[in-house]
PDB file of N, CA and C in Angstrom:
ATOM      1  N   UNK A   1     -20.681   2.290 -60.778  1.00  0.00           N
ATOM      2  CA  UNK A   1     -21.743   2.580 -59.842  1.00  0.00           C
ATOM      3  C   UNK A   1     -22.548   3.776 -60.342  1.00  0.00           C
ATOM      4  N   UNK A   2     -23.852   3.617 -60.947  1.00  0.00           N
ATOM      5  CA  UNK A   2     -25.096   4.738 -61.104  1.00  0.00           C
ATOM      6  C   UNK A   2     -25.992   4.969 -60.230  1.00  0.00           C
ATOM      7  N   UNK A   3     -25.976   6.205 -59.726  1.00  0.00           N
ATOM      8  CA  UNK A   3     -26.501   6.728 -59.202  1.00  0.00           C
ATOM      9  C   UNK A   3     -28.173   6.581 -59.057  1.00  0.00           C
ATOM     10  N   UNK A   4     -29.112   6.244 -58.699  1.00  0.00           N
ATOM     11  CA  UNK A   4     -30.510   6.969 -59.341  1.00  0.00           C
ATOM     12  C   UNK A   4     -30.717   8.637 -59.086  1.00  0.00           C
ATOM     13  N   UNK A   5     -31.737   8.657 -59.762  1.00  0.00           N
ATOM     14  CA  UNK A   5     -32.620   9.939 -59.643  1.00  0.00           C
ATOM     15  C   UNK A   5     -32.321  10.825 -58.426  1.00  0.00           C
ATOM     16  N   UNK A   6     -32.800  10.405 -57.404  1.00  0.00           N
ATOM     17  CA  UNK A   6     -33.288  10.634 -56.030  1.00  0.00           C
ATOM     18  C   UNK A   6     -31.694  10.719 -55.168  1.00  0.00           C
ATOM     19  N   UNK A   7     -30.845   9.610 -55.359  1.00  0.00           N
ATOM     20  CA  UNK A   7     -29.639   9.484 -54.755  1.00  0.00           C
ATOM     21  C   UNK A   7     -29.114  10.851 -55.098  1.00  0.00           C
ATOM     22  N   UNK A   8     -28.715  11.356 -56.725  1.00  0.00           N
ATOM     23  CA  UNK A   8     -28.092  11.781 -57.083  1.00  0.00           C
ATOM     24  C   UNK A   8     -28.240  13.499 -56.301  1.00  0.00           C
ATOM     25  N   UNK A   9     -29.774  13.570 -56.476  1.00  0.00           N
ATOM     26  CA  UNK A   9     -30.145  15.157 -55.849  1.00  0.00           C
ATOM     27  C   UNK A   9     -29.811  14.887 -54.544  1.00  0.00           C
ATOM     28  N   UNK A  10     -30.239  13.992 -53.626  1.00  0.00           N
ATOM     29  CA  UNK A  10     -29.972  14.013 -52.563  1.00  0.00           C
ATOM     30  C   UNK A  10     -28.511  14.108 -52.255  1.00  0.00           C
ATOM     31  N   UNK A  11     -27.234  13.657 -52.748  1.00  0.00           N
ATOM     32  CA  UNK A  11     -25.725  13.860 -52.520  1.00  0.00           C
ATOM     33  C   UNK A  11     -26.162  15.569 -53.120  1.00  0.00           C
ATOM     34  N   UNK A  12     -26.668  16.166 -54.087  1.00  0.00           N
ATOM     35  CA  UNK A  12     -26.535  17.459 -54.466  1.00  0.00           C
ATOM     36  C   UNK A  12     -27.057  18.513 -53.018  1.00  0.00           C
ATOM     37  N   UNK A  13     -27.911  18.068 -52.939  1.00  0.00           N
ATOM     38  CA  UNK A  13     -28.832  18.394 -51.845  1.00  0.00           C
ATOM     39  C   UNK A  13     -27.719  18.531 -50.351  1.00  0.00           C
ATOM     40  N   UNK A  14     -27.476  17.937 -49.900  1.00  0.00           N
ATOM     41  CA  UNK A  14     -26.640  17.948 -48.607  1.00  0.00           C
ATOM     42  C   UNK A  14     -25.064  18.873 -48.890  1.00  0.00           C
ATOM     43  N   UNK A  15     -24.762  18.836 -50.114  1.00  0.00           N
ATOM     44  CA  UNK A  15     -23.443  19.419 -50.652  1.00  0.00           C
ATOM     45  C   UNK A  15     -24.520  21.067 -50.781  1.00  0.00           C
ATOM     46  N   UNK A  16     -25.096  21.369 -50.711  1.00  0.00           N
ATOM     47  CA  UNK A  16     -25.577  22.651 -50.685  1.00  0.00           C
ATOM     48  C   UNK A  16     -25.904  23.177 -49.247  1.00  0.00           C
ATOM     49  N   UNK A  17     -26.400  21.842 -48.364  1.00  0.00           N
ATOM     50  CA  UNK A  17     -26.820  22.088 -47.094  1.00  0.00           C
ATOM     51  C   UNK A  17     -25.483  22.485 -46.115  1.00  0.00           C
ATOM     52  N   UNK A  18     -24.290  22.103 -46.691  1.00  0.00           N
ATOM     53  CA  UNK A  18     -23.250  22.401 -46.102  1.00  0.00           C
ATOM     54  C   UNK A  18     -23.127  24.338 -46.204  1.00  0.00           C
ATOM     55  N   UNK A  19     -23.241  24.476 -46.886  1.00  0.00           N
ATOM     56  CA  UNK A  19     -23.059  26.044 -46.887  1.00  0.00           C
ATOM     57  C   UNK A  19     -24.090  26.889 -46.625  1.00  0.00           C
ATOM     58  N   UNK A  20     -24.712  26.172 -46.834  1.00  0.00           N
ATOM     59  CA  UNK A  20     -26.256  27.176 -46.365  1.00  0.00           C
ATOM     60  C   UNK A  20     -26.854  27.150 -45.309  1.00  0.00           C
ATOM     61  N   UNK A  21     -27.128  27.807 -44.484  1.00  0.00           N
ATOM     62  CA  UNK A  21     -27.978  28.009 -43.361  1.00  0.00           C
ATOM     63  C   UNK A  21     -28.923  28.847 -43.013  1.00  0.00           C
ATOM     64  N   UNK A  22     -29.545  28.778 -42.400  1.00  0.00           N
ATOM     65  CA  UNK A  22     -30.640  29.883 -42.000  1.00  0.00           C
ATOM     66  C   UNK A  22     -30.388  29.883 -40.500  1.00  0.00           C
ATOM     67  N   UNK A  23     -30.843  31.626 -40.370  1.00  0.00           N
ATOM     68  CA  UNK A  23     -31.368  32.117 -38.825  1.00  0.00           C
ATOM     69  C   UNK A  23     -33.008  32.870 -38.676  1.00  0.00           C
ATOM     70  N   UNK A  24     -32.621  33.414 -37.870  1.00  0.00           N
ATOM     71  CA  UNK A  24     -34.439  33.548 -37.020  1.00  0.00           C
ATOM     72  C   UNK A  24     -34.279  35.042 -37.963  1.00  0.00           C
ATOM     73  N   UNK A  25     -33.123  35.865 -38.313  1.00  0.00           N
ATOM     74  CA  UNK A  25     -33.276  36.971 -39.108  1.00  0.00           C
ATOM     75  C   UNK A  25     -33.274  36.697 -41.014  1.00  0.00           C
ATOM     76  N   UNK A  26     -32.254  35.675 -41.099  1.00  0.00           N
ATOM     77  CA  UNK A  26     -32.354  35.301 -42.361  1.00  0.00           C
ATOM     78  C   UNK A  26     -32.158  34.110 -42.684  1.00  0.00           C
ATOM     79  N   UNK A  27     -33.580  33.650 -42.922  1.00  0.00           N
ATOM     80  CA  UNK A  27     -33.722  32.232 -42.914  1.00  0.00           C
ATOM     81  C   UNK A  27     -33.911  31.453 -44.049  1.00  0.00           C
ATOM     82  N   UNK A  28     -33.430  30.515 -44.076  1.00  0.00           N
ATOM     83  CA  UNK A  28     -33.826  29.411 -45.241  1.00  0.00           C
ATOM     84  C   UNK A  28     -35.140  29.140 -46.166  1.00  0.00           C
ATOM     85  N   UNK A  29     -34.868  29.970 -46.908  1.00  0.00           N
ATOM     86  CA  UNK A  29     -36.205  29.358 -48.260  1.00  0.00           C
ATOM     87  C   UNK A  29     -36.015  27.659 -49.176  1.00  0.00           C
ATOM     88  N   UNK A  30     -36.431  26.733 -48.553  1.00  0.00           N
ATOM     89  CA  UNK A  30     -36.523  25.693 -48.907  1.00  0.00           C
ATOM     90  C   UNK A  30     -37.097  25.200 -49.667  1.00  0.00           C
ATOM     91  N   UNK A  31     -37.225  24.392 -51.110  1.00  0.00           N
ATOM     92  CA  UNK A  31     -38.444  23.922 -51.951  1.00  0.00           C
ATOM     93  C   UNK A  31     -37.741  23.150 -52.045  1.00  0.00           C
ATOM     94  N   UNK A  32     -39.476  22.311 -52.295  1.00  0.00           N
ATOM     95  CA  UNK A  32     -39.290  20.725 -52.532  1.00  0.00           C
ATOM     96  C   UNK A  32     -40.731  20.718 -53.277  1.00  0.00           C
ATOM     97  N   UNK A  33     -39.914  20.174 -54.318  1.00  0.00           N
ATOM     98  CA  UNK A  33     -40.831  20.015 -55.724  1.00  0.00           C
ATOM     99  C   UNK A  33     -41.306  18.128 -56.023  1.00  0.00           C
ATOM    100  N   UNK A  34     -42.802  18.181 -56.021  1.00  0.00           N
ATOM    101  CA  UNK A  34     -43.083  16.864 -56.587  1.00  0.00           C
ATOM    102  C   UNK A  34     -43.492  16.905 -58.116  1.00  0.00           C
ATOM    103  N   UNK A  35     -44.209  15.537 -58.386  1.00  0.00           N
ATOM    104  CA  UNK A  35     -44.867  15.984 -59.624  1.00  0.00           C
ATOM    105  C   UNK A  35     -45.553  16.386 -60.295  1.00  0.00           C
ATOM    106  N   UNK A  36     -46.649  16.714 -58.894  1.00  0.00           N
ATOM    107  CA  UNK A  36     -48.350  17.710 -59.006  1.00  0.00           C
ATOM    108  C   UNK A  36     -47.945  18.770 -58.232  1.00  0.00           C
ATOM    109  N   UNK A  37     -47.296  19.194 -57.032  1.00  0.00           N
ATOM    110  CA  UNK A  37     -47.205  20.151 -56.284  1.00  0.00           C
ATOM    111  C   UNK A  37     -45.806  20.634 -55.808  1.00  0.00           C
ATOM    112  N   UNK A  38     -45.691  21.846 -55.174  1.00  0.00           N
ATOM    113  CA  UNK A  38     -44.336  22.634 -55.188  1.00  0.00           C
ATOM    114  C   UNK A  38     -44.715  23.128 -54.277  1.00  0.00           C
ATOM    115  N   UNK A  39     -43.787  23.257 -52.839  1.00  0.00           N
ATOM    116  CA  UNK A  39     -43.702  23.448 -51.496  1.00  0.00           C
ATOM    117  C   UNK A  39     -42.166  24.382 -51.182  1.00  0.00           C
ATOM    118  N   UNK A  40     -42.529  25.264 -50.332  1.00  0.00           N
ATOM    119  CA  UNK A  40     -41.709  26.140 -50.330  1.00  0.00           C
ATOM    120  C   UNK A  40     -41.855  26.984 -48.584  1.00  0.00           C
ATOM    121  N   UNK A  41     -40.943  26.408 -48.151  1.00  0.00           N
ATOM    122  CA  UNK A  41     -40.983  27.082 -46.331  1.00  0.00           C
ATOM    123  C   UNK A  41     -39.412  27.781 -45.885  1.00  0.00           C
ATOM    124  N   UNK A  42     -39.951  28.359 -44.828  1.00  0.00           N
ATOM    125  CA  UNK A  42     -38.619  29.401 -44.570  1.00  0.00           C
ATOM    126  C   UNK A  42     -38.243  28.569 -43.309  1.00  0.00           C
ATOM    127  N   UNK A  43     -37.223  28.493 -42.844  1.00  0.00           N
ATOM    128  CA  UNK A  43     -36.574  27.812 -41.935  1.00  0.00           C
ATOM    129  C   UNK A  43     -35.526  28.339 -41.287  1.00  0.00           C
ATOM    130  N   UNK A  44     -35.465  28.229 -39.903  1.00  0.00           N
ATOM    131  CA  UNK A  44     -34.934  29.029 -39.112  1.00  0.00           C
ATOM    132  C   UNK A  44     -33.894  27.534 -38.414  1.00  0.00           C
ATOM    133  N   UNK A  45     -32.419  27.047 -38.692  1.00  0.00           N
ATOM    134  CA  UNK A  45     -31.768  26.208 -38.878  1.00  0.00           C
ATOM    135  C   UNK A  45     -31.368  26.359 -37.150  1.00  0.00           C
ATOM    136  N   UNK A  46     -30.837  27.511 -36.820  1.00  0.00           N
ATOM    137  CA  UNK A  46     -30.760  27.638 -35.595  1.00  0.00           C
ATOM    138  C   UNK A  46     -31.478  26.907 -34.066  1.00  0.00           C
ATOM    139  N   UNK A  47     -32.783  27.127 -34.354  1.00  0.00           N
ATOM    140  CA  UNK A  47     -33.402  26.723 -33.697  1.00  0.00           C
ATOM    141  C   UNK A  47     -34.073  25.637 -33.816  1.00  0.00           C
ATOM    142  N   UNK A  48     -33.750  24.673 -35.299  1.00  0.00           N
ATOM    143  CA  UNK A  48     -34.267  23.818 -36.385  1.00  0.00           C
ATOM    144  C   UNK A  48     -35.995  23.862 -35.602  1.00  0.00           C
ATOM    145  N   UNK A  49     -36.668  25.237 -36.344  1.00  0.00           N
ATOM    146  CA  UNK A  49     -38.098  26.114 -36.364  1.00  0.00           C
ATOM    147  C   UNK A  49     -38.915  25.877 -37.846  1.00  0.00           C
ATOM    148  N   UNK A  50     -39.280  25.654 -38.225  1.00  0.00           N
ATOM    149  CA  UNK A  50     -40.136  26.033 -39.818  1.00  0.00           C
ATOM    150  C   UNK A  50     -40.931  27.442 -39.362  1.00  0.00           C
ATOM    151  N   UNK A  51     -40.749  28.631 -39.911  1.00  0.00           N
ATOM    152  CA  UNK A  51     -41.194  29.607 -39.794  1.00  0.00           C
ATOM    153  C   UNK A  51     -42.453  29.934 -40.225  1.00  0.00           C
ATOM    154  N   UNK A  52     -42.557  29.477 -41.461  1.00  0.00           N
ATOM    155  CA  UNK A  52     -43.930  30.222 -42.449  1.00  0.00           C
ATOM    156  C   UNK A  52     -43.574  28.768 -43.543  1.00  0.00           C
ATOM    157  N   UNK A  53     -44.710  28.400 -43.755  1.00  0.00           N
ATOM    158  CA  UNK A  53     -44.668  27.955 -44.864  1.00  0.00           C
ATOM    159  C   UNK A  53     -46.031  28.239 -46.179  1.00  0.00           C
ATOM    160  N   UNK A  54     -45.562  27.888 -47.338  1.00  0.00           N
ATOM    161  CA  UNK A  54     -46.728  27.833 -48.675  1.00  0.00           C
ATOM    162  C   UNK A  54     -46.226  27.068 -49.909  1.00  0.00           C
ATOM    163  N   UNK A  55     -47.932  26.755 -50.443  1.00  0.00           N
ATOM    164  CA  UNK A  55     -47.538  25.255 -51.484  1.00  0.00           C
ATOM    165  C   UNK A  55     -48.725  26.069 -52.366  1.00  0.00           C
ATOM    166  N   UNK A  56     -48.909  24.577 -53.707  1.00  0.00           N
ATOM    167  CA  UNK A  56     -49.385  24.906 -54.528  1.00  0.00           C
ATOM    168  C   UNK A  56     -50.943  24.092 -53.691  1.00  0.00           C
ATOM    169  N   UNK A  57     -50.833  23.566 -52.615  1.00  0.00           N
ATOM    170  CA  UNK A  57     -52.278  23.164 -52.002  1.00  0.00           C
ATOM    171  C   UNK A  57     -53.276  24.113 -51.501  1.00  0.00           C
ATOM    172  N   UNK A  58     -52.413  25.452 -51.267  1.00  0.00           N
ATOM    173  CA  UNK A  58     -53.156  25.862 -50.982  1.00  0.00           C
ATOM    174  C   UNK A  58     -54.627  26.403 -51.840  1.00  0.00           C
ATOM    175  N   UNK A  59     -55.152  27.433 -50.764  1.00  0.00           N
ATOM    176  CA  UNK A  59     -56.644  27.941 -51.936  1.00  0.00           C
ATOM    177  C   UNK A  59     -56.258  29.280 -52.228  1.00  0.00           C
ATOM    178  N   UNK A  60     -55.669  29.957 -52.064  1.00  0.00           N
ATOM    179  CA  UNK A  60     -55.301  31.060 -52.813  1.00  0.00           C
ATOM    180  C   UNK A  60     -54.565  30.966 -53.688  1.00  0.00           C
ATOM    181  N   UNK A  61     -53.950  30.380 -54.151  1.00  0.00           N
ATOM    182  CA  UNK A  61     -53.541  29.589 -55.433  1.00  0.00           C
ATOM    183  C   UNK A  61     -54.202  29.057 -56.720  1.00  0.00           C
ATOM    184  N   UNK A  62     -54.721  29.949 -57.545  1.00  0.00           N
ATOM    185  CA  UNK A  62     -55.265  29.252 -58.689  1.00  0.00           C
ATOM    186  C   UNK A  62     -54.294  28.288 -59.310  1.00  0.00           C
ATOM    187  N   UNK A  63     -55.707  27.820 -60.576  1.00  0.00           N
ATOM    188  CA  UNK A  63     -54.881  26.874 -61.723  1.00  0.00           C
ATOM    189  C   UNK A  63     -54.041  27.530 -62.378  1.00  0.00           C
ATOM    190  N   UNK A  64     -53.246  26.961 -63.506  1.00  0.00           N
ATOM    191  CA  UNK A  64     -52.784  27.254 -63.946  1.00  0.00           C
ATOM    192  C   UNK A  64     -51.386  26.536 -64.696  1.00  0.00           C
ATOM    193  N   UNK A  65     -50.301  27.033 -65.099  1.00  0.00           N
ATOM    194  CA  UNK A  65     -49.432  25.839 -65.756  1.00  0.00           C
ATOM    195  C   UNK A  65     -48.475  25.551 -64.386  1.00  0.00           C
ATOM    196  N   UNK A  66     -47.464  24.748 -64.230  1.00  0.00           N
ATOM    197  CA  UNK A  66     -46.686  24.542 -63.202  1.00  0.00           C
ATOM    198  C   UNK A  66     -46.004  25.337 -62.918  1.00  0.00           C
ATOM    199  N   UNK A  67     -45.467  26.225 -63.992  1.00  0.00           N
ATOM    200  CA  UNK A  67     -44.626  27.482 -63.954  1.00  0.00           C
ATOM    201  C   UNK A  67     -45.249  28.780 -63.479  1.00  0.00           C
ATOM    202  N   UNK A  68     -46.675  28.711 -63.983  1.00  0.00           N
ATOM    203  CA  UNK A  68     -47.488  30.401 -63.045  1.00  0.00           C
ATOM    204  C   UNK A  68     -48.042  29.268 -61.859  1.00  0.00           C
ATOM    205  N   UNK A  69     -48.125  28.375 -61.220  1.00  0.00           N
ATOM    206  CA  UNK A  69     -48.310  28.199 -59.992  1.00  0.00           C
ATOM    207  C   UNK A  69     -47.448  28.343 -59.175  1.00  0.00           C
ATOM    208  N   UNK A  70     -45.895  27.769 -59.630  1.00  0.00           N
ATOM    209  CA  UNK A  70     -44.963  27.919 -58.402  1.00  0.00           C
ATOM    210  C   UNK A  70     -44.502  29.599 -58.108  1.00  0.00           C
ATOM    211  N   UNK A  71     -44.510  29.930 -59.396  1.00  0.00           N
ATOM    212  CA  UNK A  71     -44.999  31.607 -59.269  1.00  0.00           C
ATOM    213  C   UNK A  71     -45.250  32.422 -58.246  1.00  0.00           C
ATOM    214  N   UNK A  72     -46.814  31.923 -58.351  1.00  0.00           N
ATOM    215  CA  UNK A  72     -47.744  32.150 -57.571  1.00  0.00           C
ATOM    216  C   UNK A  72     -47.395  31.810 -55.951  1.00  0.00           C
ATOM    217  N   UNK A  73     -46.772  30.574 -55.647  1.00  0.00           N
ATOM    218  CA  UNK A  73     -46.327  29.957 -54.293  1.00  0.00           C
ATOM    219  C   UNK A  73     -45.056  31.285 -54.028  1.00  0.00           C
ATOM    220  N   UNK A  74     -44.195  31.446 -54.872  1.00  0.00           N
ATOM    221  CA  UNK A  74     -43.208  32.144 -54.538  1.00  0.00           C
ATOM    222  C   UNK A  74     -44.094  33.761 -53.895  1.00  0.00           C
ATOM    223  N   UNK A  75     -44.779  34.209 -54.668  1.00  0.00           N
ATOM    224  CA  UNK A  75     -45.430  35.114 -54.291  1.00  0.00           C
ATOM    225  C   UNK A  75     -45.949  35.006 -52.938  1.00  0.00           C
ATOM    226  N   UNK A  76     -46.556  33.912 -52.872  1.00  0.00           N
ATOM    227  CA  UNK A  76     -47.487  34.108 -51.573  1.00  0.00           C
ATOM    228  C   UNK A  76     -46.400  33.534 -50.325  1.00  0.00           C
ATOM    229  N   UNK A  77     -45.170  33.207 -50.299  1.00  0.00           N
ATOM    230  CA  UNK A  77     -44.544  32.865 -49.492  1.00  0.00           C
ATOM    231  C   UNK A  77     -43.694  34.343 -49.091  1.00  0.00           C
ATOM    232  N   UNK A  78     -43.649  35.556 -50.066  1.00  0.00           N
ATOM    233  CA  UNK A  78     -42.981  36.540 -49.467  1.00  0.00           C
ATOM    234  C   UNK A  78     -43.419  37.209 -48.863  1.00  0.00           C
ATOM    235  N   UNK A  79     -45.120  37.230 -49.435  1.00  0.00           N
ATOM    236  CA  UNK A  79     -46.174  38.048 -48.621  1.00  0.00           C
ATOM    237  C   UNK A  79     -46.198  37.697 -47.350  1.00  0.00           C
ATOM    238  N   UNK A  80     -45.993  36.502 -47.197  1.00  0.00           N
ATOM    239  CA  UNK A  80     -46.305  36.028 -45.201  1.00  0.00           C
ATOM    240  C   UNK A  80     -45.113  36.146 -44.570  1.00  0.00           C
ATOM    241  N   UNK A  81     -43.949  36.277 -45.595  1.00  0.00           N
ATOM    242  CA  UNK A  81     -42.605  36.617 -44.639  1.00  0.00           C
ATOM    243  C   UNK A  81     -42.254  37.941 -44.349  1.00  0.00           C
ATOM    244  N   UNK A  82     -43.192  38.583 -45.622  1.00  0.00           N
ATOM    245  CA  UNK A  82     -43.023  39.998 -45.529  1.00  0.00           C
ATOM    246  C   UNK A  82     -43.628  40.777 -44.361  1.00  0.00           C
ATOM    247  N   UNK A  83     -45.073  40.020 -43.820  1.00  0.00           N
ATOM    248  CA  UNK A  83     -45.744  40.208 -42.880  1.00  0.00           C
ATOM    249  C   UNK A  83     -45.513  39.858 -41.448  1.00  0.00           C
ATOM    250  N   UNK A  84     -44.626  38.596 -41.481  1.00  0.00           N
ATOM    251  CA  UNK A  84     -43.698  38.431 -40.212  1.00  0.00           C
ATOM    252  C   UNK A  84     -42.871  39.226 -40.017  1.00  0.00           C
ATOM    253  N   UNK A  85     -42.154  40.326 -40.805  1.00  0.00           N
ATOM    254  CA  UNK A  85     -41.298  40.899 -40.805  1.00  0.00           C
ATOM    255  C   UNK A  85     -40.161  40.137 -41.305  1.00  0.00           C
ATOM    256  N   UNK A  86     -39.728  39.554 -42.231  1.00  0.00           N
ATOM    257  CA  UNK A  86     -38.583  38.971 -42.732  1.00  0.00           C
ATOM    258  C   UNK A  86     -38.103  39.899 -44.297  1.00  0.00           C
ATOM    259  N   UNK A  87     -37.190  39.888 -44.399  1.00  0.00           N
ATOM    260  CA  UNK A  87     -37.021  40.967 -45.828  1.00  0.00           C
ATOM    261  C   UNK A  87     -36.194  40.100 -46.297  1.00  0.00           C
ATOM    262  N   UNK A  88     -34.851  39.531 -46.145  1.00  0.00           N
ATOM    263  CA  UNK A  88     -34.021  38.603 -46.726  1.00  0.00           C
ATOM    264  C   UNK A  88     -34.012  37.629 -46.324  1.00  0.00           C
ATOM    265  N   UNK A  89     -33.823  36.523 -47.221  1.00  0.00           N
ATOM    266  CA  UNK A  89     -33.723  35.091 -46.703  1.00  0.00           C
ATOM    267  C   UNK A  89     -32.584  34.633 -47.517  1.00  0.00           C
ATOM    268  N   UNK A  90     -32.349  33.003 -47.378  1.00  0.00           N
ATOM    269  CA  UNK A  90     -30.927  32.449 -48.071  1.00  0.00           C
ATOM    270  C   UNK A  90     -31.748  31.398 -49.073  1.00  0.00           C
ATOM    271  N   UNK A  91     -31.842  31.144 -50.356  1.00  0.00           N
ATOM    272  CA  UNK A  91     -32.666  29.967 -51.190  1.00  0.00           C
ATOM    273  C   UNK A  91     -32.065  29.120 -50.999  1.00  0.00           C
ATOM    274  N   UNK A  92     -32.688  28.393 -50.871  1.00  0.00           N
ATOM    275  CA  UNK A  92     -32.470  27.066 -50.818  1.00  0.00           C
ATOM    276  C   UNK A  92     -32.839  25.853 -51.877  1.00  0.00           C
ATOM    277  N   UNK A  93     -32.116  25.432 -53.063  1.00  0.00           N
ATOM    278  CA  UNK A  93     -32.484  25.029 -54.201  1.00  0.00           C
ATOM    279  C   UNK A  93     -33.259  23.317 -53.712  1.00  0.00           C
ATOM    280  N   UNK A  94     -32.762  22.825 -53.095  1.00  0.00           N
ATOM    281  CA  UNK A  94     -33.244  21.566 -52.288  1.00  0.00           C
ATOM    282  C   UNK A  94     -32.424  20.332 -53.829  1.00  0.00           C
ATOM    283  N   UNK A  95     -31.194  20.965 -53.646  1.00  0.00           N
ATOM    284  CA  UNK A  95     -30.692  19.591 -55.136  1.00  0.00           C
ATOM    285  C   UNK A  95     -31.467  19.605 -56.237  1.00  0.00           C
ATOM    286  N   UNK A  96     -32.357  20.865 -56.292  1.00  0.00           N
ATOM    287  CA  UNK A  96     -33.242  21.001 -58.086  1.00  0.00           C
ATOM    288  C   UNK A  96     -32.205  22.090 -58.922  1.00  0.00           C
ATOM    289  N   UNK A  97     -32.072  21.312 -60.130  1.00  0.00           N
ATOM    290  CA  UNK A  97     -31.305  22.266 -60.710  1.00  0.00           C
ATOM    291  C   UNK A  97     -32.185  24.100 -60.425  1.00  0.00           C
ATOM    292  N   UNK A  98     -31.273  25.495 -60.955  1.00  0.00           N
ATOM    293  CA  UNK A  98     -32.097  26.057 -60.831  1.00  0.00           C
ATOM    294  C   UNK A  98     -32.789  26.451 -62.120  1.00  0.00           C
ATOM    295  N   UNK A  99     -34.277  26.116 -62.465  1.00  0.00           N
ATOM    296  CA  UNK A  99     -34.283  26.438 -63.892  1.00  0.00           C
ATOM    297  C   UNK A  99     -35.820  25.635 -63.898  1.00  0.00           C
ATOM    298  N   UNK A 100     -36.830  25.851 -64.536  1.00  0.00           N
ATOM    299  CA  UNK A 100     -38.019  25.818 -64.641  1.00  0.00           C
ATOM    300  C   UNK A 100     -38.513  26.246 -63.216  1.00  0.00           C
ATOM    301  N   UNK A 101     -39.250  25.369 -62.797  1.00  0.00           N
ATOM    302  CA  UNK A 101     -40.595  25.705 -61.010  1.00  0.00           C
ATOM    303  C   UNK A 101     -39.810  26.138 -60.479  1.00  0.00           C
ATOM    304  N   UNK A 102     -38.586  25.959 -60.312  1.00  0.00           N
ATOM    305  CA  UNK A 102     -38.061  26.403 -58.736  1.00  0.00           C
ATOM    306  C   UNK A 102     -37.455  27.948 -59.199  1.00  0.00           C
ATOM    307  N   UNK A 103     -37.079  28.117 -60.414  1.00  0.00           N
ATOM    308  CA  UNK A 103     -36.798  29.728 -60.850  1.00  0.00           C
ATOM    309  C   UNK A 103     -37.699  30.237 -60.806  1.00  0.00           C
ATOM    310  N   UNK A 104     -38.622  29.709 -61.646  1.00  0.00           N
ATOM    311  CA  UNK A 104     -39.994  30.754 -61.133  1.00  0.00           C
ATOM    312  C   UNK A 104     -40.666  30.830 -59.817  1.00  0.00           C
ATOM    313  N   UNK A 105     -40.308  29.686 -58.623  1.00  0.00           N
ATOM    314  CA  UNK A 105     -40.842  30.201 -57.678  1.00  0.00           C
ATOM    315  C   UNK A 105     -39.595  31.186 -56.897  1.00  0.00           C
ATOM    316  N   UNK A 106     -38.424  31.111 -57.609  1.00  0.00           N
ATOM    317  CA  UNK A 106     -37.688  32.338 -56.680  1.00  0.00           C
ATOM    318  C   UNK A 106     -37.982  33.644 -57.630  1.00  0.00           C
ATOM    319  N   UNK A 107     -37.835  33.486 -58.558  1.00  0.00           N
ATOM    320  CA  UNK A 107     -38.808  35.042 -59.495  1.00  0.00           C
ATOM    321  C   UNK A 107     -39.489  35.306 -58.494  1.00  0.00           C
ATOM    322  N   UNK A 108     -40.739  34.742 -58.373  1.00  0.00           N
ATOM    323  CA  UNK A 108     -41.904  35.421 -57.786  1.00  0.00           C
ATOM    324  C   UNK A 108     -41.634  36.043 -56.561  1.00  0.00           C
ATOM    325  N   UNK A 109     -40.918  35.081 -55.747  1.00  0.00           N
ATOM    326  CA  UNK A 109     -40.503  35.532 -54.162  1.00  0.00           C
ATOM    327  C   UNK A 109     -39.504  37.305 -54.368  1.00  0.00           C
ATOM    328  N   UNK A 110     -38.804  37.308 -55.318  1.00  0.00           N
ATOM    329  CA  UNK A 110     -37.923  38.200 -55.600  1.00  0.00           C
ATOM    330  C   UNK A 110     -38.973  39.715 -56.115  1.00  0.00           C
ATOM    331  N   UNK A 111     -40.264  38.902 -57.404  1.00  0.00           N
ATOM    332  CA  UNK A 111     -41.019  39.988 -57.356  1.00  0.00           C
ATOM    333  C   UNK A 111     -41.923  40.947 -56.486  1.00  0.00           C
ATOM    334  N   UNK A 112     -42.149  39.896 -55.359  1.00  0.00           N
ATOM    335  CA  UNK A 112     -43.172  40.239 -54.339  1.00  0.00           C
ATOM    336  C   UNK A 112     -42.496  41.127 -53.151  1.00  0.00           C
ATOM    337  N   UNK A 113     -41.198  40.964 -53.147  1.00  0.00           N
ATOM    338  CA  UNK A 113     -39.946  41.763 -52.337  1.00  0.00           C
ATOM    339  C   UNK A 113     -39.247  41.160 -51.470  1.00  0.00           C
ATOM    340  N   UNK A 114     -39.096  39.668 -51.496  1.00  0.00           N
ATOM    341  CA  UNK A 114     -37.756  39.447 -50.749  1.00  0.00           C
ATOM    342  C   UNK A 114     -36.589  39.470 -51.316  1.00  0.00           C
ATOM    343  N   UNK A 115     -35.687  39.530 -50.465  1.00  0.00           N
ATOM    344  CA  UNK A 115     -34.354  39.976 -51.069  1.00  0.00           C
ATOM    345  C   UNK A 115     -33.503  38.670 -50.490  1.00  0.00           C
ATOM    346  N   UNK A 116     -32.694  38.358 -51.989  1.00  0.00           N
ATOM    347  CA  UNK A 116     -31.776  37.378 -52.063  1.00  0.00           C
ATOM    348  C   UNK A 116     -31.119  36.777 -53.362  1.00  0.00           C
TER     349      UNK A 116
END
């Protein structure tokens, strides 16, 4: 029995969701990566809330390679949590290994000052 693609992250995906949670103080940084765009929201599991979210759709987001955009998303997702008042959150890999977009969008989140 082989797995596909999608199956496989998704069993990865829920085996992570088991340990991880978010609250209304430290909440879930979630990404979910396609093949043009990279999405990234904080989530408050408790109250199952989406707090803040940011993507590569947005317009403050220039061009750029996939790696300085999700960057860029990581950045602009700490700034609005930073501004809600949130300082730590829990990542949430969403079953992506961690390593190209989704490292660099927790780099960025990490450079901009959340803590995790």
């Amino acid at each position: 029995m082989s797995l596909t693609k999608s199956d496989r992250r998704q069993r990865i995906r829920f085996r992570i969701r088991k340990s991880i949670s978010g609250t209304a103080a430290n909440p879930r940084l979630s990404v979910f990566r396609s093949n043009k765009e990279i999405y990234a929201q904080l989530i408050d599991d408790v109250n199952g809330v989406t707090i803040l979210a940011a993507s590569s759709r947005e317009k403050e987001i220039g061009k750029g390679t996939n790696v300085e955009v999700a960057a860029a998303v990581g950045k602009l997702v700490a700034e609005k949590a930073l501004k809600a008042g949130i300082e730590t959150i829990t990542f949430d890999r969403g079953g992506y290994l961690y390593h190209g977009r989704i490292k660099s969008l927790a780099e960025g989140a990490r450079a901009a000052g959340l803590k995790f």
